[in-house]
Protein backbone atom coordinates (compact mmCIF):
# COMPACT_ATOMS: atom_id res chain seq x y z
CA UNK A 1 9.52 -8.96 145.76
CA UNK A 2 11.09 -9.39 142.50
CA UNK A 3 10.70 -12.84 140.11
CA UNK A 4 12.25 -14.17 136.96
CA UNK A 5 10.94 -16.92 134.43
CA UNK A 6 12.98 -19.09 132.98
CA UNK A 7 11.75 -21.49 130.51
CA UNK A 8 13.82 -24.22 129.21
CA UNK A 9 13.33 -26.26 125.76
CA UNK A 10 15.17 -25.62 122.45
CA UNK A 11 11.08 -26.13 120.92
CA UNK A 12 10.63 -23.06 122.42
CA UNK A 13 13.22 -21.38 120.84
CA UNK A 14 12.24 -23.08 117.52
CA UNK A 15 8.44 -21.58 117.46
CA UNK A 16 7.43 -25.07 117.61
CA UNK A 17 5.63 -25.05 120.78
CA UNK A 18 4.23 -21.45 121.96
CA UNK A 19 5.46 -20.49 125.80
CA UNK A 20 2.12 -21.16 127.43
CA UNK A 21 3.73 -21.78 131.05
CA UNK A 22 5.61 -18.39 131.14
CA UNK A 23 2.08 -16.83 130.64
CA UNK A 24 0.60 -18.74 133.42
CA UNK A 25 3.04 -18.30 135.61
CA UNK A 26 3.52 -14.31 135.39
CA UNK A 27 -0.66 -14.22 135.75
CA UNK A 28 0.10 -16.57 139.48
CA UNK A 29 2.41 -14.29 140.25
CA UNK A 30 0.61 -11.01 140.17
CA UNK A 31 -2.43 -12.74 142.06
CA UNK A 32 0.49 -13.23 144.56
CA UNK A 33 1.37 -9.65 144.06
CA UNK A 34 4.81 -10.03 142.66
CA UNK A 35 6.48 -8.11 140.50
CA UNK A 36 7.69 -9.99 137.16
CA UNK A 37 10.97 -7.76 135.68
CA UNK A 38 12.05 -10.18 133.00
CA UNK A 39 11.51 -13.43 131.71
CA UNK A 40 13.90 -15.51 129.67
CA UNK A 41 14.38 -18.78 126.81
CA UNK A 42 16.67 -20.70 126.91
CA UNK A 43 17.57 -23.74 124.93
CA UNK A 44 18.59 -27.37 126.03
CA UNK A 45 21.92 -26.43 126.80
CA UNK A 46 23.89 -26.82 130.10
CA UNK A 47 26.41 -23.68 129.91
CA UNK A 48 23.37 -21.44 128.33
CA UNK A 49 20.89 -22.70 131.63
CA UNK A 50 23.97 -22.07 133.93
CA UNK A 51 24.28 -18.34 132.16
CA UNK A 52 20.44 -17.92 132.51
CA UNK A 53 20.66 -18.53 136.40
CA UNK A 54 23.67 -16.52 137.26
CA UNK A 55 21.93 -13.56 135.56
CA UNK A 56 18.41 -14.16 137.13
CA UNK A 57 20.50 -14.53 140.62
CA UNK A 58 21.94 -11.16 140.08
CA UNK A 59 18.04 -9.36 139.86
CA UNK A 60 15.01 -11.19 140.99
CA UNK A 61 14.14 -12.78 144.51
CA UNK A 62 12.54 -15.45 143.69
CA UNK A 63 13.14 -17.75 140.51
CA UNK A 64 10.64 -19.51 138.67
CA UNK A 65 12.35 -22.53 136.19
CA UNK A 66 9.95 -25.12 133.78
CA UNK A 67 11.31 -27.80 131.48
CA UNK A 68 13.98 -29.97 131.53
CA UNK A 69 13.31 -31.75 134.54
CA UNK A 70 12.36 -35.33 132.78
CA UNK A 71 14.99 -38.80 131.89
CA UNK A 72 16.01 -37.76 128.92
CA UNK A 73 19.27 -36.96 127.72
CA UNK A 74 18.83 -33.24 127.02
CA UNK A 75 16.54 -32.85 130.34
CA UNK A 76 19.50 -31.22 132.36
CA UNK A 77 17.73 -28.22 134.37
CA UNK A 78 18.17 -29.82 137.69
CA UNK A 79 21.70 -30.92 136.86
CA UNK A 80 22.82 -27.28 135.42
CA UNK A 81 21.35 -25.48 138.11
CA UNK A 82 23.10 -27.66 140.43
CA UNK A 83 26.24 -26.87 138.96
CA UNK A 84 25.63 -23.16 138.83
CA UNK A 85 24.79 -23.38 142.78
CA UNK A 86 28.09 -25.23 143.46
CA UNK A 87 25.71 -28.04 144.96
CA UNK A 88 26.40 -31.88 144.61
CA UNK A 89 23.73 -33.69 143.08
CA UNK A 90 22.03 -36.56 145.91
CA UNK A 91 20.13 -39.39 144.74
CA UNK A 92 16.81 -39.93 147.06
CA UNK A 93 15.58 -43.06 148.07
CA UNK A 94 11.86 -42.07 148.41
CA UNK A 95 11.86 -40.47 144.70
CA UNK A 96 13.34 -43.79 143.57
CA UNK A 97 10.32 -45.89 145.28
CA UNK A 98 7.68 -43.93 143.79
CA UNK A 99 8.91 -43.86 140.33
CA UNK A 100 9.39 -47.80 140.77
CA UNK A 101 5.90 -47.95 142.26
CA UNK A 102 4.61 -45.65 139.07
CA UNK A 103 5.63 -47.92 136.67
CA UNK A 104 4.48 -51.05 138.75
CA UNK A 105 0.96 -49.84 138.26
CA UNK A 106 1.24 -50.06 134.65
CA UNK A 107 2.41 -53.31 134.55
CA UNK A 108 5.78 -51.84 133.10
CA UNK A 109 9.60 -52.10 134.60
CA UNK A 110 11.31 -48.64 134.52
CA UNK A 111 13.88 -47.99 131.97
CA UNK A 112 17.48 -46.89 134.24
CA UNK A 113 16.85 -43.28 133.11
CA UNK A 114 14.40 -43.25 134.54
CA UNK A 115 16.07 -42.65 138.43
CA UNK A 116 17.66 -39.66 136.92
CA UNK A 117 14.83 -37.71 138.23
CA UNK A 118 15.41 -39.45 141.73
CA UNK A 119 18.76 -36.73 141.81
CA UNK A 120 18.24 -32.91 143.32
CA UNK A 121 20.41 -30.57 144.33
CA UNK A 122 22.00 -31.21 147.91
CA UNK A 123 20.06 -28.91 150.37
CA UNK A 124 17.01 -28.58 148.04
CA UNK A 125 13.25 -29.91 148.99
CA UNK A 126 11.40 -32.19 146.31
CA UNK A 127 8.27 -31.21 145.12
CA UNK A 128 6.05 -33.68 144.50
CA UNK A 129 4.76 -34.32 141.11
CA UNK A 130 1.14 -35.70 141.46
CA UNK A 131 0.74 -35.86 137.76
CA UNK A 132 3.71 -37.43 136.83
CA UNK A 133 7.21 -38.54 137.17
CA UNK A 134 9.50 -35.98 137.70
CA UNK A 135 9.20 -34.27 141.06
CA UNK A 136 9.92 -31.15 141.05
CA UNK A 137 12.63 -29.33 143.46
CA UNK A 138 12.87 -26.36 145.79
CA UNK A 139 16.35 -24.80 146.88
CA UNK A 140 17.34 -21.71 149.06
CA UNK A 141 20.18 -20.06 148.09
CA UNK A 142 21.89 -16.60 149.05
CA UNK A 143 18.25 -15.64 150.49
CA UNK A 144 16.96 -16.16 147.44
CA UNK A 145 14.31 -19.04 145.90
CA UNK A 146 14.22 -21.61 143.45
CA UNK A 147 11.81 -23.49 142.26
CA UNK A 148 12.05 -25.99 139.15
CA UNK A 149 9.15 -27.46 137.87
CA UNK A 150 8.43 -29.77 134.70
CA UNK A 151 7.81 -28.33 131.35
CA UNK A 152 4.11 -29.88 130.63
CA UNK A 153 2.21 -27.58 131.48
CA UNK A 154 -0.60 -29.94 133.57
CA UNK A 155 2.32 -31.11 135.32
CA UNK A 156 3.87 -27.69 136.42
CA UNK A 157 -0.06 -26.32 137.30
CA UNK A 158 -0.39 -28.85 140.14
CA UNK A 159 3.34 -27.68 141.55
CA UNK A 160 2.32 -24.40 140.93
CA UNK A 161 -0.85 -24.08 143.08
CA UNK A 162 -0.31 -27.03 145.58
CA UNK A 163 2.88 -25.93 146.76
CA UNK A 164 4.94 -23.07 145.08
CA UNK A 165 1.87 -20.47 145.64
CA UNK A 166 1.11 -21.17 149.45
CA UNK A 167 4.68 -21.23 149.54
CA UNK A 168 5.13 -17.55 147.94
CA UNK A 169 1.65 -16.36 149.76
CA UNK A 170 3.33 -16.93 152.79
CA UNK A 171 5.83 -14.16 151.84
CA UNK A 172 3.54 -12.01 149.91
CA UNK A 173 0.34 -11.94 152.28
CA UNK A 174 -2.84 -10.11 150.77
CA UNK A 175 -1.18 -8.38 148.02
CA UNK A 176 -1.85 -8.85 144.14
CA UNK A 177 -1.62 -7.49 141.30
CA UNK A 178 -4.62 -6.64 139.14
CA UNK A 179 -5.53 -4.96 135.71
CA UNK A 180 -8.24 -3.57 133.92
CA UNK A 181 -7.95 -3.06 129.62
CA UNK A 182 -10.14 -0.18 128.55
CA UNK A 183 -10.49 -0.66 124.91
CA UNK A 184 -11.32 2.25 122.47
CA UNK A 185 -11.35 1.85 118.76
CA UNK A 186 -11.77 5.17 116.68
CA UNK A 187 -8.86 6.52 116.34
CA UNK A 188 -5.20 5.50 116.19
CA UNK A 189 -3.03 5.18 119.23
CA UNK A 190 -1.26 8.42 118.63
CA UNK A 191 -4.61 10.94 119.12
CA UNK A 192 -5.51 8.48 122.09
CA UNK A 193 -2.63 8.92 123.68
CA UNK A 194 -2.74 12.59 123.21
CA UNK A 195 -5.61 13.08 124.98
CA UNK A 196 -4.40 11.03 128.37
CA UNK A 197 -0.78 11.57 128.11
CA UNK A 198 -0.65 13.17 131.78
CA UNK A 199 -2.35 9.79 132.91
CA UNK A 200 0.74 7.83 131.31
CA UNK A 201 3.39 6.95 133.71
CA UNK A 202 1.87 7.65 137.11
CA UNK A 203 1.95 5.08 139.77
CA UNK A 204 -0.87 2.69 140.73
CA UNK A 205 -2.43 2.36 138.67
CA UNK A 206 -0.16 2.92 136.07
CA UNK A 207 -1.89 3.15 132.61
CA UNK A 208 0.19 1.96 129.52
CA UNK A 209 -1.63 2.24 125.89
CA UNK A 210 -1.19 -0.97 123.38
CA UNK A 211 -2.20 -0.39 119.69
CA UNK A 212 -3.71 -3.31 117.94
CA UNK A 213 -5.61 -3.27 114.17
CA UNK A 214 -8.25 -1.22 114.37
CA UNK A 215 -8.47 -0.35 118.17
CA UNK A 216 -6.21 0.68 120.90
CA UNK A 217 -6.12 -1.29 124.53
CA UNK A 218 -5.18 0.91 127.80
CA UNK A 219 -3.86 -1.35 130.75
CA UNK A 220 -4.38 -0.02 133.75
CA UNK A 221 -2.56 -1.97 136.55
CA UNK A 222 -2.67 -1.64 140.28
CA UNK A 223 -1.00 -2.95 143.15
CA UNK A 224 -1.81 -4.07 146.84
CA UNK A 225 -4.81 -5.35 149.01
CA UNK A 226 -7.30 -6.25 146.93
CA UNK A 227 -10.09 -4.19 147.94
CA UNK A 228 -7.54 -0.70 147.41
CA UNK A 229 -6.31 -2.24 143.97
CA UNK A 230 -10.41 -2.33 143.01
CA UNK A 231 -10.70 1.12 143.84
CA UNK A 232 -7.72 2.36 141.87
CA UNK A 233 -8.85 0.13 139.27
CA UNK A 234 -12.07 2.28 139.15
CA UNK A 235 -10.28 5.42 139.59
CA UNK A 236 -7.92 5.02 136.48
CA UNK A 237 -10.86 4.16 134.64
CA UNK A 238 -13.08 6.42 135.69
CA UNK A 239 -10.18 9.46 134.43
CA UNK A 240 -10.02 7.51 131.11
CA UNK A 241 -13.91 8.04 130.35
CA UNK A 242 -13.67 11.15 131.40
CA UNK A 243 -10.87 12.06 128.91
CA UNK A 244 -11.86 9.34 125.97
CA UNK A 245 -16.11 9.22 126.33
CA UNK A 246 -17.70 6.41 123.87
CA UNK A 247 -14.22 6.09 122.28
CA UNK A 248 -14.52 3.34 124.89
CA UNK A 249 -16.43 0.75 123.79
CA UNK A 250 -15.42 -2.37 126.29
CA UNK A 251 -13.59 -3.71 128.80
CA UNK A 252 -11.43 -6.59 129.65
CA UNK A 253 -12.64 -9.53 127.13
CA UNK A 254 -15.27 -7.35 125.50
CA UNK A 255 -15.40 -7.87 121.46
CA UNK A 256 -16.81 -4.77 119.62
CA UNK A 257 -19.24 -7.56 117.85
CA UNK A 258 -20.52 -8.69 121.07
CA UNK A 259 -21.35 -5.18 122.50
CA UNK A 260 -22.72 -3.93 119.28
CA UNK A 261 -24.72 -7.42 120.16
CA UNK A 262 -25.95 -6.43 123.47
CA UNK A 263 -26.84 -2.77 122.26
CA UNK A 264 -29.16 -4.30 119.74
CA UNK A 265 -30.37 -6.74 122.15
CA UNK A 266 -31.33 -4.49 125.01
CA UNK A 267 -33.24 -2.14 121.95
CA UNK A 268 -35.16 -5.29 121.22
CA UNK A 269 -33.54 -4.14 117.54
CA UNK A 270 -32.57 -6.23 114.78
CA UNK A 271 -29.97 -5.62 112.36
CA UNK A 272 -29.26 -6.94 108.65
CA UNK A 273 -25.81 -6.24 106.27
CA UNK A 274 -24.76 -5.67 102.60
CA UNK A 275 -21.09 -6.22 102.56
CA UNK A 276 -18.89 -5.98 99.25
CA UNK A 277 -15.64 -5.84 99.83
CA UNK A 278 -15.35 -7.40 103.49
CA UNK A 279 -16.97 -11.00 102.33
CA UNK A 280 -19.13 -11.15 104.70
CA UNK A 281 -16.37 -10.48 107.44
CA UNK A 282 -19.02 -7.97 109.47
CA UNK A 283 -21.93 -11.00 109.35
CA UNK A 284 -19.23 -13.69 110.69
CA UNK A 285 -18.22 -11.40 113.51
CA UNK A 286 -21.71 -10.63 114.76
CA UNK A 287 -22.82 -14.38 114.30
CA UNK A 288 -19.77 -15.40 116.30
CA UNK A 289 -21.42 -14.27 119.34
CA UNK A 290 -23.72 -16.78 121.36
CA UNK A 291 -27.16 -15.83 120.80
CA UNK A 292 -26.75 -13.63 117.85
CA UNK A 293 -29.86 -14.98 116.11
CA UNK A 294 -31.90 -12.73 118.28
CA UNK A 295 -31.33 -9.61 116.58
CA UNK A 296 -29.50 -10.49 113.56
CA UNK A 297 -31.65 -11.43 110.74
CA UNK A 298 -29.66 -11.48 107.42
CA UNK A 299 -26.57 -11.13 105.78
CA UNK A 300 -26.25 -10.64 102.25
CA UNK A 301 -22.52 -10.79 100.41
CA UNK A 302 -23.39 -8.88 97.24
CA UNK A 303 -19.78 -8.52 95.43
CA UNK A 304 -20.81 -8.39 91.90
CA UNK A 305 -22.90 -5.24 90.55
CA UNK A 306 -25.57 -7.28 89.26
CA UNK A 307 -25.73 -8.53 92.82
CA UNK A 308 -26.05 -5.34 94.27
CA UNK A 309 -28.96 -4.80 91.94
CA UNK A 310 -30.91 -8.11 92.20
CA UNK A 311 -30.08 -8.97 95.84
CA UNK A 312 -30.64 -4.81 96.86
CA UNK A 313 -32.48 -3.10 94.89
CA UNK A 314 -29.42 -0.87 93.93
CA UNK A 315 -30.38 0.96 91.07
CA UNK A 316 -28.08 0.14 87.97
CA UNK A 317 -28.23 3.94 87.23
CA UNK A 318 -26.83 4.88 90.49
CA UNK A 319 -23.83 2.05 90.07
CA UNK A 320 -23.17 3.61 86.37
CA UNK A 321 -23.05 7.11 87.47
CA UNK A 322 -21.26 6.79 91.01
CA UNK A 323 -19.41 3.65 90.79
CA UNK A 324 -19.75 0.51 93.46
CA UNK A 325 -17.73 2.19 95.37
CA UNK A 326 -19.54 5.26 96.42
CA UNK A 327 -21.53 6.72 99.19
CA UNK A 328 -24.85 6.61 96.68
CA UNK A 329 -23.87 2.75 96.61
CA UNK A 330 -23.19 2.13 100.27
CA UNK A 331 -26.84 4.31 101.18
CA UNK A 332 -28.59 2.02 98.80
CA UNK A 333 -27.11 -1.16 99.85
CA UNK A 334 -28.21 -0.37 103.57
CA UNK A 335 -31.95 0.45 102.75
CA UNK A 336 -31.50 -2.41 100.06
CA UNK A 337 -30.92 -5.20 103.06
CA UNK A 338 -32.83 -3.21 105.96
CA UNK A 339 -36.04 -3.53 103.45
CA UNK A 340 -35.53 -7.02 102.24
CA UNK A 341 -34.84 -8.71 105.86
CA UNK A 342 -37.32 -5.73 107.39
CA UNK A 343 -35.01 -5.15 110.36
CA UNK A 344 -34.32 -2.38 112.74
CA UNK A 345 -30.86 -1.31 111.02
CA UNK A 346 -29.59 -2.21 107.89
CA UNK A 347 -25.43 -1.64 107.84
CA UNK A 348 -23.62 -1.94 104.34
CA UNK A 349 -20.07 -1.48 103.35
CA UNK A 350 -18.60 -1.42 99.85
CA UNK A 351 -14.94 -0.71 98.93
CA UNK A 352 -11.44 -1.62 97.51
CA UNK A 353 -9.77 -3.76 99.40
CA UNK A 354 -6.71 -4.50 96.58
CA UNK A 355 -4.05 -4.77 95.86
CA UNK A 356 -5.29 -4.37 92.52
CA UNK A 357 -8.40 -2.65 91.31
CA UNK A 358 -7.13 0.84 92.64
CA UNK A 359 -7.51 4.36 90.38
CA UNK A 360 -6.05 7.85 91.31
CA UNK A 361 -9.82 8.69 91.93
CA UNK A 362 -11.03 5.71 94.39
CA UNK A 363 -7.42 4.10 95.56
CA UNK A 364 -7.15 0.73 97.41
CA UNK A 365 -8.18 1.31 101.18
CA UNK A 366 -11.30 3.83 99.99
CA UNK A 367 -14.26 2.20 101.36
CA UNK A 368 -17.83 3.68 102.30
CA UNK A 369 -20.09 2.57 104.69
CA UNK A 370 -23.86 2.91 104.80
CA UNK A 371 -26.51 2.74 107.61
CA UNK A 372 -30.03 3.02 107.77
CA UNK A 373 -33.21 3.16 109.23
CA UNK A 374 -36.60 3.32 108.14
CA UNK A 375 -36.22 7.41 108.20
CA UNK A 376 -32.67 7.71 108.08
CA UNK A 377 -29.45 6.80 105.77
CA UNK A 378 -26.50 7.82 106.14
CA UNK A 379 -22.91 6.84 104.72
CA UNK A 380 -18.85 7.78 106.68
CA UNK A 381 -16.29 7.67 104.09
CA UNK A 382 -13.16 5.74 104.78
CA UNK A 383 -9.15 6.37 103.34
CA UNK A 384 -7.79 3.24 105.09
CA UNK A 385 -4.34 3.29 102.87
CA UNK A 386 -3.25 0.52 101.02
CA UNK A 387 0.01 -0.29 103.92
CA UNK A 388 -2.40 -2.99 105.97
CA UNK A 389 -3.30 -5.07 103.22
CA UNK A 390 -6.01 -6.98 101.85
CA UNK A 391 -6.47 -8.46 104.97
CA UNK A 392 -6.35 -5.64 107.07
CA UNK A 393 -7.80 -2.98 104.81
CA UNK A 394 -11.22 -5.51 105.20
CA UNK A 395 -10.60 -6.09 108.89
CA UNK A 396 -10.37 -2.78 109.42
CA UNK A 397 -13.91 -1.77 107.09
CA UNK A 398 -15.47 -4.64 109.17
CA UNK A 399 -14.33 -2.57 112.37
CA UNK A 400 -15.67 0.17 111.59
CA UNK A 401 -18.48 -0.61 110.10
CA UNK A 402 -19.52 -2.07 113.79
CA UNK A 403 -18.25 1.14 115.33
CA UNK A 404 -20.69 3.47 113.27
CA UNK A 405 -23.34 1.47 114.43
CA UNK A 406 -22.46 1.12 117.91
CA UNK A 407 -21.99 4.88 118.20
CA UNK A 408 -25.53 5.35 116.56
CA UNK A 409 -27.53 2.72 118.76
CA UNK A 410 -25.72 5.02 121.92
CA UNK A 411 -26.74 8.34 120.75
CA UNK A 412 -30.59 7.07 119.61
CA UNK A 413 -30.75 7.01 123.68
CA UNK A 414 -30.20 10.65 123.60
C-alpha cells in the first residue's frame, strides 16, 4: 500500500512554522507498514489543494491531508477537496450540536463561522475531534482513502491514533516498517561508501548512506512482520561491522560524546581537556551528557600562549620554537591538563580555526590533537580545509578529538 502527505498552510511554505505533522505521520505510517512515495506543501489556496489531490489520486492508495480544516476564511481543505471529488458539501446536524455545546461550556456563543466545520463532503464519515473543534473527515473514493485532519498537531495526534491507524491496521495487519542508523565517523562518505557499495541498493533491508559534518549515518530499513524485520535489521548490521569495524561508533540516537562517556565510565577512567581553538566545544559536548561528572574532571580553555604556559605547564620554549599550533604544543597541553586535574586521560586540541590567522606553513583548518596518559602521549595531525568554516572547522576538531579517544579507550582492551 502506497500513501501521500499533504500538508496545507501557506506558514509552511513561508519557513515560519517547521512541518512537524508530515514527520509524524510518515513515522505512523511505517509502524503500519506503509510505504510513503512522496509528500507535498501546499499553500492556502483552493485551485493549488485541488492540483495537490488530483496528483496524489493518480499514485498513492491512501491519502493523508492536515491543515485547513478550521472557520476561517483561508481554512478551505474540506471545501477544495470536495470540489476536486465532484462531491456536494452537507451540513450535519450532530457536528453543529457539539460545536454549540463546545462553546456553551465556556460560557461563550459561537461566532456563525464557526458551523463551517459542521460541512463534509457528501458520502464522507466525520472524525471526531476530541481536542477541538473541527472534526475531522473520512471519504472513499475510486477505492482509494482520504483522510483530512486539522493542522495542530495535538489535534491531528488524537485522529491519528484513535481512528485513522486502527482504521489503516485493519488493511495493513502485522506489517511495519523499521530502521536501524549505524553511525561511523572517520572518514568521509565517499571511502565509506566504498567499502559497502555491494550492500547499497539491495532489498530489505535496503541500506542508504547520509553524510552529515563530521560523520556519516547508514539507514538500514526493513519491511514486514516484526519479528523478520528484527532479524534483517541485525543482518544488515551485522554485514556493515563486518565491512566498517570501530568506524562504527553508535547506533540509532547514540552521540559520539555520550559513548566516549560510557567507555570512560565502564573503565572507571576519568578524563580532563586543553582546548585552543574549539572554545571549549569538546568540554560542552561531554558535559552535555547526564552524569558526565563521573569521569570528567576538568576542562581548561587555554587560547592565549601565556595561558597555555600558566594554566599547562607548556613550556614557553616549546611555543617559540614550534608555534601554538604544533604537535609539541598539543602533547604538552594533554600532559599539561591530565597532570593538573590528575585524571585517567588528558585530551588537548590546538589549531586555526580562521578565517584569518592562516600562513602557507600552518593554513586555516590545520589543527593537532594531543592525548595522554601517565606513560603515553601522543598527537594526529589534522588538514580540515578552510571550505567548512569557523564553525565547522571547530566542530569538526571537537569530533575528532572525541574519536581519537574513543578509538584508544577500545584498543586499551586489547
Amino acid at each position: 500500500m502506497r500513501a501521500e502527505i499533504i500538508s496545507v498552510g501557506t506558514e509552511l511554505l513561508l519557513g515560519q512554522i517547521l512541518d512537524t505533522n508530515a514527520s509524524y505521520l510518515a513515522q505512523q505510517l511505517a509502524e503500519l507498514g506503509i510505504d510513503v512515495h512522496f509528500k507535498q506543501t501546499v499553500g492556502d489556496n483552493d485551485a493549488r489543494v485541488r492540483g495537490a489531490v488530483r496528483l496524489a489520486l493518480s499514485r498513492a492508495d491512501v491519502l493523508l491531508i492536515t491543515g485547513g480544516l478550521g472557520p476561517t476564511e483561508d481554512d478551505l481543505t474540506v471545501a477544495s477537496v470536495a470540489g476536486e471529488l465532484g462531491r456536494p458539501l452537507e451540513r450535519h446536524d450532530d457536528i453543529a450540536e457539539r460545536l454549540r455545546q463546545f462553546f456553551a461550556l465556556r460560557g461563550r456563543v459561537p461566532p456563525e463561522s464557526v458551523f463551517k466545520q459542521a460541512l463534509i463532503p457528501a458520502g464522507a464519515h466525520p472524525i471526531p475531534n476530541m481536542r477541538g473543534t473541527a472534526p475531522g473527515v473520512h471519504l472513499e473514493h475510486d477505492g482509494r482513502e482520504l483522510f483530512l485532519m486539522p493542522g495542530v498537531p495535538f489535534e491531528m495526534y488524537g485522529m491519528m491514533e484513535g481512528y485513522v491507524a486502527p482504521r489503516l491496521r485493519e488493511r495493513t495487519g502485522s506489517a511495519v516498517i523499521h530502521s536501524r542508523v549505524i553511525r561511523v565517523t572517520g572518514e568521509g562518505e565517499s571511502a565509506v561508501e566504498s567499502r559497502i557499495k555491494d550492500l547499497i541498493g539491495g532489498s530489505s533491508p535496503t541500506i542508504a548512506p547520509y553524510a552529515k559534518l563530521g560523520e556519516v549515518h547508514l539507514r538500514v530499513t526493513a519491511k514486514g512482520a516484526p519479528d523478520d524485520v528484527a532479524r534483517q535489521l541485525d543482518t544488515g548490521e551485522r554485514a556493515l561491522r563486518e565491512r566498517l569495524a570501530d568506524l562504527i561508533y553508535g547506533i540509532d540516537d547514540d552521540t559520539l560524546e555520550g559513548v566516549v562517556g560510557r567507555l570512560l565510565a565502564d573503565r572507571r577512567a576519568t578524563l580532563a581537556v586543553a582546548e585552543s581553538c574549539t572554545g571549549g566545544l569538546i568540554a560542552k559536548r561531554l558535559t552535555d551528557v547526564p552524569g558526565s561528572s563521573t569521569y570528567f574532571l576538568e576542562g581548561i580553555v587555554a587560547y592565549s600562549n601565556d595561558a597555555k604556559r600558566d594554566l599547562l605547564n607548556v613550556p614557553p620554549a616549546v611555543i617559540e620554537e614550534h608555534g601554538a599550533v604544533s604537535a609539541e604544543v598539543a602533547e604538552s597541553m594533554a600532559r599539561g591538563v591530565r597532570q593538573r586535574a590528575g585524571s585517567t586521560w588528558g585530551l588537548a586540541v590546538t589549531g586555526v580555526a580562521g578565517p584569518a590567522g592562516g600562513t602557507a606553513t600552518k593554513p586555516v583548518g590545520l589543527v593537532f590533537l594531543g592525548l595522554a596518559t601517565a606513560d603515553h602521549v601522543q598527537h594526529r595531525r589534522l588538514n580540515l580545509g578552510e571550505e567548512a568554516g569557523r564553525a565547522g572547522i571547530r566542530f569538526l576538531a571537537a569530533q575528532a578529538g572525541l574519536n581519537l579517544l574513543r578509538l584508544r579507550l577500545l584498543r586499551s582492551d586489547a
